[in-house]
Protein backbone atom coordinates (compact mmCIF):
# COMPACT_ATOMS: atom_id res chain seq x y z
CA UNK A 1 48.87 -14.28 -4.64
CA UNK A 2 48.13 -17.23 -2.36
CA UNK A 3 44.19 -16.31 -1.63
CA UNK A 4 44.14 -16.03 -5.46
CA UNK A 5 45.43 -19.41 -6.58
CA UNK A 6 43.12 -20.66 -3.61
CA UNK A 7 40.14 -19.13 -4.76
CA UNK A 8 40.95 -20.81 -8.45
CA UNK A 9 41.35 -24.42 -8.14
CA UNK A 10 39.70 -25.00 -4.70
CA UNK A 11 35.94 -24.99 -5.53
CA UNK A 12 36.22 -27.39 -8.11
CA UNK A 13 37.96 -29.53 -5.84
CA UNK A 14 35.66 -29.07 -3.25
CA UNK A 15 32.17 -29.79 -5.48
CA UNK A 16 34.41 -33.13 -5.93
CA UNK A 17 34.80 -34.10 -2.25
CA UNK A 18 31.19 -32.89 -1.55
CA UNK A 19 29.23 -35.26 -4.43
CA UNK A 20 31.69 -38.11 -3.49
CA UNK A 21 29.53 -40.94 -1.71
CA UNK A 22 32.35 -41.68 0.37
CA UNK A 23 35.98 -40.44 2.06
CA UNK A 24 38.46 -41.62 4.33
CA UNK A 25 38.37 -40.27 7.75
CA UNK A 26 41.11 -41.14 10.23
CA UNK A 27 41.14 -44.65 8.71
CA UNK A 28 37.85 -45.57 8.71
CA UNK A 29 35.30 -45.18 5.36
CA UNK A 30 32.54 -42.13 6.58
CA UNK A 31 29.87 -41.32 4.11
CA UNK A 32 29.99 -37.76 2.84
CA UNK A 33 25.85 -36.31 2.03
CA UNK A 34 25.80 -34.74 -1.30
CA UNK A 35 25.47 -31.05 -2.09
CA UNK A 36 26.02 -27.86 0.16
CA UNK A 37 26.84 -28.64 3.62
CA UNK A 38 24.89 -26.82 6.57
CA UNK A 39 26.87 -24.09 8.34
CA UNK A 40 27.07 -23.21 11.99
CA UNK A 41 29.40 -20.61 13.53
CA UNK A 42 29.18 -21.12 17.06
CA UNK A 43 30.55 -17.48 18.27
CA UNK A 44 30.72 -17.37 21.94
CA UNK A 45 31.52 -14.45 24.39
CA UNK A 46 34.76 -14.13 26.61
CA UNK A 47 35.68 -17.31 26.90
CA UNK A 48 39.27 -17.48 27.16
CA UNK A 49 41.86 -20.29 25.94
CA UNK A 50 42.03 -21.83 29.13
CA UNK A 51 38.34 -22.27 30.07
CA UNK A 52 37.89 -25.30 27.80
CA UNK A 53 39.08 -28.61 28.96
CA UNK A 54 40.49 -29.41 25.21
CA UNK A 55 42.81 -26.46 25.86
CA UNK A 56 43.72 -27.20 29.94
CA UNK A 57 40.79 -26.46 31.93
CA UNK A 58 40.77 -28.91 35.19
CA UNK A 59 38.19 -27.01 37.36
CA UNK A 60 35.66 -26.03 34.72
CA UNK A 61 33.89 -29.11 32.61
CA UNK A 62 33.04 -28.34 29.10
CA UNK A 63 31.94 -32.23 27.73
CA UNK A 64 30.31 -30.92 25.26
CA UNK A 65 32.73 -28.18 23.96
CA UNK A 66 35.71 -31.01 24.39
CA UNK A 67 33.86 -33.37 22.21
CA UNK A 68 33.05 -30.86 19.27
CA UNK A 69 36.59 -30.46 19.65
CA UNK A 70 37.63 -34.43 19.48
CA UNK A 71 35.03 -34.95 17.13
CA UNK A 72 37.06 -32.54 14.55
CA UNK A 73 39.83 -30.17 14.43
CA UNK A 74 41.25 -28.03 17.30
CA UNK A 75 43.30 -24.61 16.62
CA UNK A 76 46.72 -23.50 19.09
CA UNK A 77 47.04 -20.63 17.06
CA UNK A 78 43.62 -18.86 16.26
CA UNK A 79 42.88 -15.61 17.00
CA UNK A 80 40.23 -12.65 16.80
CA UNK A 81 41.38 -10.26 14.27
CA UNK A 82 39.99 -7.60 17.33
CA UNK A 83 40.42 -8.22 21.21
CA UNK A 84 37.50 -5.97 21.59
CA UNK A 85 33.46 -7.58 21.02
CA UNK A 86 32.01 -5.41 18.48
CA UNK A 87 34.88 -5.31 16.29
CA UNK A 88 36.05 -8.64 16.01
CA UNK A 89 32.18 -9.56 14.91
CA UNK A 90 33.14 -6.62 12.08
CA UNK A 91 35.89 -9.09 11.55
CA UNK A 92 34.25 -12.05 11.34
CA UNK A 93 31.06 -11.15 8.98
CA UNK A 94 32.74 -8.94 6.60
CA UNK A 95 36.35 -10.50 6.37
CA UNK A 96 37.89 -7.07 7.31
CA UNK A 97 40.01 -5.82 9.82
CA UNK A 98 38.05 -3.29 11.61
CA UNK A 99 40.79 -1.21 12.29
CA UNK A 100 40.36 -0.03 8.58
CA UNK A 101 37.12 1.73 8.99
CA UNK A 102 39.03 3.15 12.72
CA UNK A 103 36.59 0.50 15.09
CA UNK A 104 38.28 0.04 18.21
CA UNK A 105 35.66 -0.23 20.98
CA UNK A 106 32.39 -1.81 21.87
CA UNK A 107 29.21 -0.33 20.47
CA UNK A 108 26.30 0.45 23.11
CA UNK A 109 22.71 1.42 22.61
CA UNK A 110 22.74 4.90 21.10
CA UNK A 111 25.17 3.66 18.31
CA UNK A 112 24.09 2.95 14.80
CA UNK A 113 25.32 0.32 12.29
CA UNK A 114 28.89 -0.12 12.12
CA UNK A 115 28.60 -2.27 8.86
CA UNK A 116 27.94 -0.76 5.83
CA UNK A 117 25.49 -2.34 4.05
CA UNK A 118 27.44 -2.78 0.49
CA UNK A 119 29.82 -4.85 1.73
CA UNK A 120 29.72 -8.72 1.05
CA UNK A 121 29.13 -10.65 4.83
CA UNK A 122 29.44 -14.33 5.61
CA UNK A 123 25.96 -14.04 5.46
CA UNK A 124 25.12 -12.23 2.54
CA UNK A 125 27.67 -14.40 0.37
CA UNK A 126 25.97 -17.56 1.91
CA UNK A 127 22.08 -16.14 0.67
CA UNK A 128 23.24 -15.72 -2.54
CA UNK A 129 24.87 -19.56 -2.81
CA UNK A 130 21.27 -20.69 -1.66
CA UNK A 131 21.74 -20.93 2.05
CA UNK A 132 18.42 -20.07 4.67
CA UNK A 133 20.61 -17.62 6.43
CA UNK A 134 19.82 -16.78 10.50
CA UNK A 135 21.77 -15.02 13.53
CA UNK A 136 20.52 -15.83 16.80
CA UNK A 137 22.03 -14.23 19.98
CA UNK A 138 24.49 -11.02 20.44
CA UNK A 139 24.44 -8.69 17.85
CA UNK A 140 26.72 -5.83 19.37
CA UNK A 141 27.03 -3.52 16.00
CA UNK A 142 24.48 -0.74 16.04
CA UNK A 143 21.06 -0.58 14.07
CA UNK A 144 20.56 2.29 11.34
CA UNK A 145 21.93 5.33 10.70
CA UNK A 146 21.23 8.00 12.47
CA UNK A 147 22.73 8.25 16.70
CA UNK A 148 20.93 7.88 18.98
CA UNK A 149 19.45 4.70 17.93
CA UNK A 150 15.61 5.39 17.94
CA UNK A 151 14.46 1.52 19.53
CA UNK A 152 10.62 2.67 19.03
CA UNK A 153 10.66 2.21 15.52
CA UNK A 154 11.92 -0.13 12.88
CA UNK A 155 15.86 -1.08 13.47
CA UNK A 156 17.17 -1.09 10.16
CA UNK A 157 19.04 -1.42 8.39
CA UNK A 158 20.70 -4.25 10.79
CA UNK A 159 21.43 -7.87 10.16
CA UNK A 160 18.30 -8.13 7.71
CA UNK A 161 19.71 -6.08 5.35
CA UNK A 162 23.53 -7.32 5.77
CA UNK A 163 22.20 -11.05 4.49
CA UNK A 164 20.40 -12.97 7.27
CA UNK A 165 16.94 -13.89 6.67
CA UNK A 166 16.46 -14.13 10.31
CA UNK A 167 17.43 -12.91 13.42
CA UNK A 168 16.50 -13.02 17.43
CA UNK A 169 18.84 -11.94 19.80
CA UNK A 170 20.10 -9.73 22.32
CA UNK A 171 20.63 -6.42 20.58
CA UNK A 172 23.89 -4.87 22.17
CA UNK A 173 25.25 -7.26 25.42
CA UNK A 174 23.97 -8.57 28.84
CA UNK A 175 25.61 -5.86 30.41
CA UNK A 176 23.84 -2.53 29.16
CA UNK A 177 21.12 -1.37 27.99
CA UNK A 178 18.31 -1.81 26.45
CA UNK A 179 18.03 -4.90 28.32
CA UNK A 180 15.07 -6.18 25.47
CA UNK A 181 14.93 -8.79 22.72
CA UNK A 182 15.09 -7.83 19.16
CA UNK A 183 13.26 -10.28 16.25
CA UNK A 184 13.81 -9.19 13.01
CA UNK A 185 13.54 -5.31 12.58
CA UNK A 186 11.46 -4.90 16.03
CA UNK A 187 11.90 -4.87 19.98
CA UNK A 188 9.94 -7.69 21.32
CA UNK A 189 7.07 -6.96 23.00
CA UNK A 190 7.55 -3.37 22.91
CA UNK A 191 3.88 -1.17 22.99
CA UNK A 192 2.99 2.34 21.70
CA UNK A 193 2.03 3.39 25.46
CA UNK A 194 5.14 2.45 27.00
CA UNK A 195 7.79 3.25 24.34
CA UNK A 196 11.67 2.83 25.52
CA UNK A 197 12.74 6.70 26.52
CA UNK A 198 16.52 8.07 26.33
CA UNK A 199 17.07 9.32 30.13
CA UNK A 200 14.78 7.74 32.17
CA UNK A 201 15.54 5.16 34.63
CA UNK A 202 15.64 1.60 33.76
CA UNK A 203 13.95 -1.30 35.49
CA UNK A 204 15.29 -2.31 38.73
CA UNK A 205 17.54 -5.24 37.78
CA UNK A 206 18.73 -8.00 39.95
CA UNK A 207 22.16 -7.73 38.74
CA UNK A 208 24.67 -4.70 39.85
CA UNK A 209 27.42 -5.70 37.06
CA UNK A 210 24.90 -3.24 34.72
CA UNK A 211 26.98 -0.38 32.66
CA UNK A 212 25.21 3.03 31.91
CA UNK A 213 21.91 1.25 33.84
CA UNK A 214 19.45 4.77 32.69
CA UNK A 215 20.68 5.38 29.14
CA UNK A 216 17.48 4.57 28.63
CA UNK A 217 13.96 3.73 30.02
CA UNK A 218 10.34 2.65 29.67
CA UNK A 219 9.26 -0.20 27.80
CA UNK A 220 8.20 -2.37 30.54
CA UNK A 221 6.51 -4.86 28.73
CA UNK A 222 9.33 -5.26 26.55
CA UNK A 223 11.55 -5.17 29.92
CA UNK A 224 9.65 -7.73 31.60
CA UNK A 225 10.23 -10.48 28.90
CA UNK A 226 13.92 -9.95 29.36
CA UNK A 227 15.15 -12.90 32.23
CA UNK A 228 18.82 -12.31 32.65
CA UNK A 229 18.93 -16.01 34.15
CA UNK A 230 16.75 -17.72 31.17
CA UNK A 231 18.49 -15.87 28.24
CA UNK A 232 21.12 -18.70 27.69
CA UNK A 233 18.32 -21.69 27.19
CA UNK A 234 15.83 -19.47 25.27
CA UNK A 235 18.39 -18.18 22.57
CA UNK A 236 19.19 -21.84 22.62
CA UNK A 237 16.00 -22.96 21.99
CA UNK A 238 15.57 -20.54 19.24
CA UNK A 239 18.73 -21.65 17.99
CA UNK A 240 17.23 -25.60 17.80
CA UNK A 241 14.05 -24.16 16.44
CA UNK A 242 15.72 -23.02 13.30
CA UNK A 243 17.76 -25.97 12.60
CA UNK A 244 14.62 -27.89 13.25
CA UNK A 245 12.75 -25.78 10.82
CA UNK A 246 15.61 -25.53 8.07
CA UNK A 247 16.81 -29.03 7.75
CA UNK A 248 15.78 -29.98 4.39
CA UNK A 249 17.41 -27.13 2.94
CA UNK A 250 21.12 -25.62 3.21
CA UNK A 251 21.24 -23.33 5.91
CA UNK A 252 24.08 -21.45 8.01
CA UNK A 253 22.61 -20.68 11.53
CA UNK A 254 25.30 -17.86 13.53
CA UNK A 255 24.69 -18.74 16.90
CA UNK A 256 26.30 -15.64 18.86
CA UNK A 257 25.56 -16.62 22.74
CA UNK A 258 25.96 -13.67 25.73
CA UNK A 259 28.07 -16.37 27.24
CA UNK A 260 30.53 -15.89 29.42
CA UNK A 261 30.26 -12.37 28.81
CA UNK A 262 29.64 -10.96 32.57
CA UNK A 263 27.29 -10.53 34.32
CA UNK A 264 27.52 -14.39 35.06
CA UNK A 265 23.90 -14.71 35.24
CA UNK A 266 23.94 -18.90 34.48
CA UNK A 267 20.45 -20.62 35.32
CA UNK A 268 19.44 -21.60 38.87
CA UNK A 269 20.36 -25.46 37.97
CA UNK A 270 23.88 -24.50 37.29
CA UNK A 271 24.54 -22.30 40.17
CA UNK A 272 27.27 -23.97 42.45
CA UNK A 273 28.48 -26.46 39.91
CA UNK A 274 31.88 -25.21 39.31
CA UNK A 275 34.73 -24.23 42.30
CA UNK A 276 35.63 -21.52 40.30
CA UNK A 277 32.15 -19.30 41.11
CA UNK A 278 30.29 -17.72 39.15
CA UNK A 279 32.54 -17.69 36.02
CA UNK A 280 32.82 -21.18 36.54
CA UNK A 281 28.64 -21.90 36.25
CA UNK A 282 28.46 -19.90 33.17
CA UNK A 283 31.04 -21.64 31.46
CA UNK A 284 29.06 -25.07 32.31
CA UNK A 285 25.69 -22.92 31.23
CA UNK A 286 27.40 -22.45 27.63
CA UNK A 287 28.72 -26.22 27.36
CA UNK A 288 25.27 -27.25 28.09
CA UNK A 289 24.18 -24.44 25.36
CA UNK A 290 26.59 -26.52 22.89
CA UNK A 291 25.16 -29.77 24.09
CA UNK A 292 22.04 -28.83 23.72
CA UNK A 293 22.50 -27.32 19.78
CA UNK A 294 24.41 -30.78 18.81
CA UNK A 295 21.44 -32.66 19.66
CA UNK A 296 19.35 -30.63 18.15
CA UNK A 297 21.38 -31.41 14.29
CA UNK A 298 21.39 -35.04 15.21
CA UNK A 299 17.85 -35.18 15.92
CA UNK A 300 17.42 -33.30 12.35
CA UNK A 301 19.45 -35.98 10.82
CA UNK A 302 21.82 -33.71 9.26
CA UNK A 303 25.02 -34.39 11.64
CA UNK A 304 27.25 -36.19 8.82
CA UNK A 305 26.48 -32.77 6.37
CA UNK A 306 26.89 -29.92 8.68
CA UNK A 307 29.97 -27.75 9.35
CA UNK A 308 30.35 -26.74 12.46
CA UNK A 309 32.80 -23.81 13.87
CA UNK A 310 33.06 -22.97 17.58
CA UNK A 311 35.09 -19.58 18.12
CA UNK A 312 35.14 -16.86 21.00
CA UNK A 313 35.18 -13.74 19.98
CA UNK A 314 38.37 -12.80 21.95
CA UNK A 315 40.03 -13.67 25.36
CA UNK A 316 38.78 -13.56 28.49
CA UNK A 317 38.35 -10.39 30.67
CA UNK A 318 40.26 -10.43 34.03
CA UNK A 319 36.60 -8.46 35.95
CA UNK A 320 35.75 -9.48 39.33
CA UNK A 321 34.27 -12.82 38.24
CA UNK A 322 37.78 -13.33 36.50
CA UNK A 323 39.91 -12.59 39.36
CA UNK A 324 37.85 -15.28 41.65
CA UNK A 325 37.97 -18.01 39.19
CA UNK A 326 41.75 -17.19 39.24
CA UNK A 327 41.93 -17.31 42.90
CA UNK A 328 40.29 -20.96 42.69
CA UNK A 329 43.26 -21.99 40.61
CA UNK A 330 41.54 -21.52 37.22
CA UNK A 331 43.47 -19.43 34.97
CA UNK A 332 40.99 -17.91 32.10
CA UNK A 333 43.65 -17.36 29.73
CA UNK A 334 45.83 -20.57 30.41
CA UNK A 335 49.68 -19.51 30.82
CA UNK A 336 49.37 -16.78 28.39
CA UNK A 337 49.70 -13.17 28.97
CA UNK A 338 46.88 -10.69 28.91
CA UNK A 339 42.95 -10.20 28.81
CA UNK A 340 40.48 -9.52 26.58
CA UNK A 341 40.70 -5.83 25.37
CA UNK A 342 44.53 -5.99 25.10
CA UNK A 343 47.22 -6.87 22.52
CA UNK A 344 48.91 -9.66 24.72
CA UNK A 345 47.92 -13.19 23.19
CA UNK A 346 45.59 -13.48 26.00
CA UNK A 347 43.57 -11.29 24.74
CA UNK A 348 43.28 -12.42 21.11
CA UNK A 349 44.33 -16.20 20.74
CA UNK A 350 40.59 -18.17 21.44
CA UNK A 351 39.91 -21.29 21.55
CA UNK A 352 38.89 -22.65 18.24
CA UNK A 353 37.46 -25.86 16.83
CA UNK A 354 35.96 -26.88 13.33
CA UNK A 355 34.18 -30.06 12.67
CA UNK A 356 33.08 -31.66 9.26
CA UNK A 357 32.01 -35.50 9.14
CA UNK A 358 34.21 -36.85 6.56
CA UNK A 359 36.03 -33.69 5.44
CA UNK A 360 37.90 -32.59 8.52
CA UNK A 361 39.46 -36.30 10.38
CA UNK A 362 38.58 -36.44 13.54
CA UNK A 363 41.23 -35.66 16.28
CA UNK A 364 43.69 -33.56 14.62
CA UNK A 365 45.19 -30.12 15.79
CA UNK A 366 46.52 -27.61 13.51
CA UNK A 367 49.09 -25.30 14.76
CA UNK A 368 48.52 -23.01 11.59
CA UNK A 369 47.80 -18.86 12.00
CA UNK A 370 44.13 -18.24 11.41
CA UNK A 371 41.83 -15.93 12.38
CA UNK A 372 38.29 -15.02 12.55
CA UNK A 373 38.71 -12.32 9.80
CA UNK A 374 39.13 -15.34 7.83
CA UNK A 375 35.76 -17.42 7.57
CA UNK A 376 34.37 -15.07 4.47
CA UNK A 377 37.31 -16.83 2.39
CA UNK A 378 37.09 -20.21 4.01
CA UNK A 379 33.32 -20.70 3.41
CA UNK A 380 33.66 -18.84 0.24
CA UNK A 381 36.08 -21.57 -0.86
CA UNK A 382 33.54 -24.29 -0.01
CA UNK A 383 29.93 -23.21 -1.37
CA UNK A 384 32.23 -22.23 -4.83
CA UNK A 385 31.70 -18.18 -4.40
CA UNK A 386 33.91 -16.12 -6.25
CA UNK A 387 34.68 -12.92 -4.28
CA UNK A 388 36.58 -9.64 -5.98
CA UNK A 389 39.52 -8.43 -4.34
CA UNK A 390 37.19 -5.66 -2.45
CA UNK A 391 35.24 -8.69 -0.73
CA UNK A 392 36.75 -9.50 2.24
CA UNK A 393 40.28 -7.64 1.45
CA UNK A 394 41.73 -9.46 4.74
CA UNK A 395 40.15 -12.91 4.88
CA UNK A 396 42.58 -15.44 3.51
CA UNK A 397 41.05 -19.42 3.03
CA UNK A 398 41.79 -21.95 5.57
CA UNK A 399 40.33 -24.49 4.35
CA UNK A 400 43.24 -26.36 2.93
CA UNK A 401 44.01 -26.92 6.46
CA UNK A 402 40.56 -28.14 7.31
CA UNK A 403 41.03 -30.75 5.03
CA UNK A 404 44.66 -31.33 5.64
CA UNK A 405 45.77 -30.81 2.28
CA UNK A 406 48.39 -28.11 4.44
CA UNK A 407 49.69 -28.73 7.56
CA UNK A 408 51.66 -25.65 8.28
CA UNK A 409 50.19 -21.58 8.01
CA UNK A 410 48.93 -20.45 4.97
CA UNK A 411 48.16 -16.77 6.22
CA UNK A 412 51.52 -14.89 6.00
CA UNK A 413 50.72 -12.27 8.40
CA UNK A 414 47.89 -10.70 10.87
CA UNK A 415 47.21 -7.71 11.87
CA UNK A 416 45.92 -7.91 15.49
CA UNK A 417 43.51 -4.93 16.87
CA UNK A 418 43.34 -3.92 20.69
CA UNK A 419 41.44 -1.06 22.35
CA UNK A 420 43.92 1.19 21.85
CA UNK A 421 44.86 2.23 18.29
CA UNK A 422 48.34 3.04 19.24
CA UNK A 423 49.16 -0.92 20.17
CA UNK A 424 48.00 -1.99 16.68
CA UNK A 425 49.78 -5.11 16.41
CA UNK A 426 50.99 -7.97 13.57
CA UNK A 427 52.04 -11.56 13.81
CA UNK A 428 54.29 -12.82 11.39
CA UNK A 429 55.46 -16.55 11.81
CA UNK A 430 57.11 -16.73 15.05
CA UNK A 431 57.21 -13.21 15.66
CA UNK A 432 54.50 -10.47 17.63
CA UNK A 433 55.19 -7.11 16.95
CA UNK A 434 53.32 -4.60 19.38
CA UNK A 435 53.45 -0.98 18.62
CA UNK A 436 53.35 0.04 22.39
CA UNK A 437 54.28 -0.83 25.89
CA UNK A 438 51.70 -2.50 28.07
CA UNK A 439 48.59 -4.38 26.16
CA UNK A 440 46.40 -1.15 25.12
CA UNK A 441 43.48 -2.70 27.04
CA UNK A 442 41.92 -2.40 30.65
CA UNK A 443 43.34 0.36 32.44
CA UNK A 444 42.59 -0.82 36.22
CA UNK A 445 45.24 -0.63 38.81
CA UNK A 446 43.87 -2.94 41.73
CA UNK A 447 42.38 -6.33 42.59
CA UNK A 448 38.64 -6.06 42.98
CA UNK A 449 37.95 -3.38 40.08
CA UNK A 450 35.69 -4.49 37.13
CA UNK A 451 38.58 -3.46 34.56
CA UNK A 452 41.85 -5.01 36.54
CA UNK A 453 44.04 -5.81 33.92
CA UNK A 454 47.39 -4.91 32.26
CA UNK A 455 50.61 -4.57 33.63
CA UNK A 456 49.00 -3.57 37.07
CA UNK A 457 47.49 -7.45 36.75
CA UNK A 458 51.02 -8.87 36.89
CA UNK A 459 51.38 -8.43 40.00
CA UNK A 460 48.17 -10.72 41.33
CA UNK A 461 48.44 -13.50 38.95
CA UNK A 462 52.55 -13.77 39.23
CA UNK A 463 53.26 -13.82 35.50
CA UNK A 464 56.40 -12.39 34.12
CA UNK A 465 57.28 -9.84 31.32
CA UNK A 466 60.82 -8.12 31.25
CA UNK A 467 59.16 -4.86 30.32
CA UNK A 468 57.33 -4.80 33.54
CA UNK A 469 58.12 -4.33 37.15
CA UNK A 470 56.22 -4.28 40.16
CA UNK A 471 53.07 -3.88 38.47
CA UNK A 472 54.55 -1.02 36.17
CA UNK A 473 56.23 -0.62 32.96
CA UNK A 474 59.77 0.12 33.42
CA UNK A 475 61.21 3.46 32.63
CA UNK A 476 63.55 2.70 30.63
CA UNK A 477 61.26 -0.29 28.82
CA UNK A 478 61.23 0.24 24.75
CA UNK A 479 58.46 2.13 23.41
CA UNK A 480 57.45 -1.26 21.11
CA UNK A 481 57.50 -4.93 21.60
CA UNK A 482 58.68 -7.94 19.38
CA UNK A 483 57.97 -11.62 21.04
CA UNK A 484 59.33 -14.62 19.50
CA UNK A 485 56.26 -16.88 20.20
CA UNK A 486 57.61 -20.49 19.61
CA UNK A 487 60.24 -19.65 22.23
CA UNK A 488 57.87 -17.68 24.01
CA UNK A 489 54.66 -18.00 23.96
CA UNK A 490 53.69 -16.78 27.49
CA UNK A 491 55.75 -13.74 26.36
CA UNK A 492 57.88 -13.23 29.21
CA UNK A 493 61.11 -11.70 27.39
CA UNK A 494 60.76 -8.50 24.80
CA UNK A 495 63.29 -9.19 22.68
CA UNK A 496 62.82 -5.74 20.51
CA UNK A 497 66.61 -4.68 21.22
CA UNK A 498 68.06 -7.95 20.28
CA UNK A 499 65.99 -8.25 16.88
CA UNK A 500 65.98 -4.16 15.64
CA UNK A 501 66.04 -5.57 12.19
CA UNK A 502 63.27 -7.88 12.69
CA UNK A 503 61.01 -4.98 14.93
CA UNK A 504 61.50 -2.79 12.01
CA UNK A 505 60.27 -5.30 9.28
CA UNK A 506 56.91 -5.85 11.03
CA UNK A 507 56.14 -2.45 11.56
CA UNK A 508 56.96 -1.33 7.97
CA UNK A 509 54.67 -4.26 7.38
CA UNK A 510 52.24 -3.09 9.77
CA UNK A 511 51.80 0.37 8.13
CA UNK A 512 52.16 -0.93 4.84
CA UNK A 513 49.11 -3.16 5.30
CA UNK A 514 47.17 -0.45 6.87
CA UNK A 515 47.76 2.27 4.14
């Protein structure tokens, strides 16, 4: 009933606040531009909640990141509605939890689209309010219908037909194949001679972190224009390209970088800069990225009427890269428990940060429960879009909180999706309800493999949980976990036996949410 009364009274409100020539912000008068404001979801890779210096980080600098952050609104409690890459972006476009259409784990090169093409996206909502709609980066959620994914011909229907005008991008991740650029419906610089083949063996790369390396072959051309080390600053200077070419009309520009994601490939000029390695240089490559794309909308003289979100996609993985940055003293997750993949609140709770010239005052934090499942409401809310109950069933408006109008949680509940479908989790106010032991991520058992994670990880970075013991989950641990958060948020203590009643609630929620 909430996202109801929201969706009634909030876009006349807004259209009020947006033609108003000016609005207090933190005390001081701020002039508010007239008409649809410009949207940019910054949607970043792995980065966990405690590479950021706004959330902790000491031996990693963000500037850059930190400043977006002062500059607006920073989340303590945001989260990907997936700990797993491909479908938290499900998440985040079509306001869905992904677990509702059974998408658990990351797509790779021979999988078609994942979206289907009826459903209402950020981006298709935003095309018809009048917005120049683009997606530069990642894509990570399959091309057209039929498996394997045939990368010789046109790859649709993809983000073209699911409401961008534009896209350029990596078309899967930095760590498999094919290792090409995509523009629009084609693989750049792909010819008819050299077409990319299923089975042969790809080109000799410089980088051994490379998954399923000869799925597929060929393409050399197309290969060749593929720079693991320049692919941060040329999606970022596609990225300014667009803004530069779209500011006299509203646009929303998803910016979806391959940072941190590993390999950590950063660019010769930041190699070295951080103590914590590698992971450490491609966390200063991405605040430069950031840096670099604020400039950009100042030099277009659109600052003061763009809205601008900055979001990983989930936590940070605990690979090899991981492990030394920990060894540094850099903790990728902060104090909290888990990695990316899993249904610990390391592996879901991201850093988060929203920033609005004269909407959202400058400075504030908002402890409220939101998620990326939740931006096909929010921005619905603010471009006055009416969506049915069948658009975006799980995206719930958090805009009152942007704007301060609520201070608390609106959301009521959230159903949290790991790697494993039999740890599908929900938060509920103070409480985390996981439906098995362990996180239901990475499976690896010992320092120095890629996947190193889970209870096994306990045991390297010294963190507690009373489920686990000497890197293994007790026999006699419950078969479910219930976490009271504001007591506990690095949950140390499963508290499912004292709280039955409580443990029982959420998962009759859980199912009943799911049905």
């Amino acid at each position: 009933m909430r996202r109801v009364l929201v969706r009634i009274f909030l876009p006349l409100r807004i259209l009020i606040v947006l033609l108003s020539t000016a609005v207090v912000n933190a005390g001081s008068s701020v002039s508010a531009a007239p008409g649809l404001p410009n949207i940019i979801i910054i949607n970043v890779d792995d980065l966990g909640y405690g590479d950021v210096g706004a959330y902790g980080a000491e031996k990693i600098l963000t500037p850059n990141i930190d400043k977006l952050a002062s500059d607006g609104m920073r989340f303590t409690d945001a989260h990907a509605a997936s700990a797993v890459c491909s479908p938290s972006r499900y998440a985040l476009l079509t306001g869905e939890y992904p677990a509702r259409i059974n998408f658990w784990l990351p797509v790779f090169a021979k999988t078609p689209l994942m979206v289907d093409e009826a459903k209402t996206t950020v981006a298709s909502m935003l095309k018809e309010s009048g917005y120049s709609t683009a997606i530069v980066g990642k894509w990570h959620l399959g091309f057209g219908h039929e498996e394997p994914v045939d990368w010789n011909k046109a790859l649709k229907p993809g983000p073209l037909e699911l409401g961008f005008d534009y896209y350029f991008g990596v078309p899967v991740l930095n760590s498999h194949p094919p290792f090409v650029f995509v523009e629009n419906h084609y693989v750049v610089g792909l010819t008819e001679d050299d077409p990319l083949v299923y089975g042969e063996k790809a080109v000799t790369r410089e980088f051994d972190e490379k998954f399923d390396y000869n799925v597929i072959g060929g393409g050399e051309a197309a290969h060749a224009l593929y720079e693991d080390r320049k692919v941060g600053t040329l999606l970022t200077e596609k990225a300014i390209d667009w803004v530069e070419s779209h500011k006299s009309e509203p646009f929303f520009l998803y910016f979806a970088t391959t940072n941190i994601h590993h390999p950590f490939t950063p660019s010769p000029r930041f190699i070295g800069t951080s103590p914590a390695g590698s992971y450490g240089d491609f966390v200063h490559e991405l605040d430069w990225m950031i840096g670099e794309l604020l400039a950009a909308v100042e030099k277009a003289g659109v600052t003061e009427n763009t809205l601008i979100f900055f979001i990983s996609d989930n936590g940070a993985m605990f690979n090899r890269g991981g492990q030394t940055a920990w060894e540094t003293g850099h903790h990728v997750n902060g104090d909290l428990l888990g990695m990316k993949f899993g249904a610990w609140e390391g592996g879901h709770r991201v850093p988060f940060f929203a920033k609005w010239p004269g909407h959202i005052p400058v400075g504030t934090v908002s402890s409220g429960l939101v998620s990326n499942v939740d931006f096909l409401a929010t921005l619905a809310d603010i471009v006055g879009s009416k969506l049915t109950p069948e658009q975006g069933p799980d995206s719930v408006s958090f805009l009152p909180i942007l704007i301060q109008e609520e201070k608390g949680s609106i959301r009521e509940s959230l159903i949290i999706s790991p790697a494993s479908k039999n740890h599908l989790s929900i938060r509920k106010g103070r409480w985390m309800y996981i439906s098995g032991q362990g996180e239901g991520g990475f499976s690896g058992k010992h320092l120095g493999q890629h996947d190193f994670a889970g209870p096994a990880a306990l045991k390297f970075t010294g963190q507690v949980n009373s489920d686990i013991e000497d890197g293994k989950v007790k026999a006699d641990a419950p078969k479910a976990q219930l976490y009271d958060l504001d007591a506990d948020p690095e949950e140390k203590v499963n508290v499912i036996k004292q709280y039955p009643d409580v443990a029982k609630e959420l998962q009759t929620l859980l199912e009943k949410t799911m049905q």
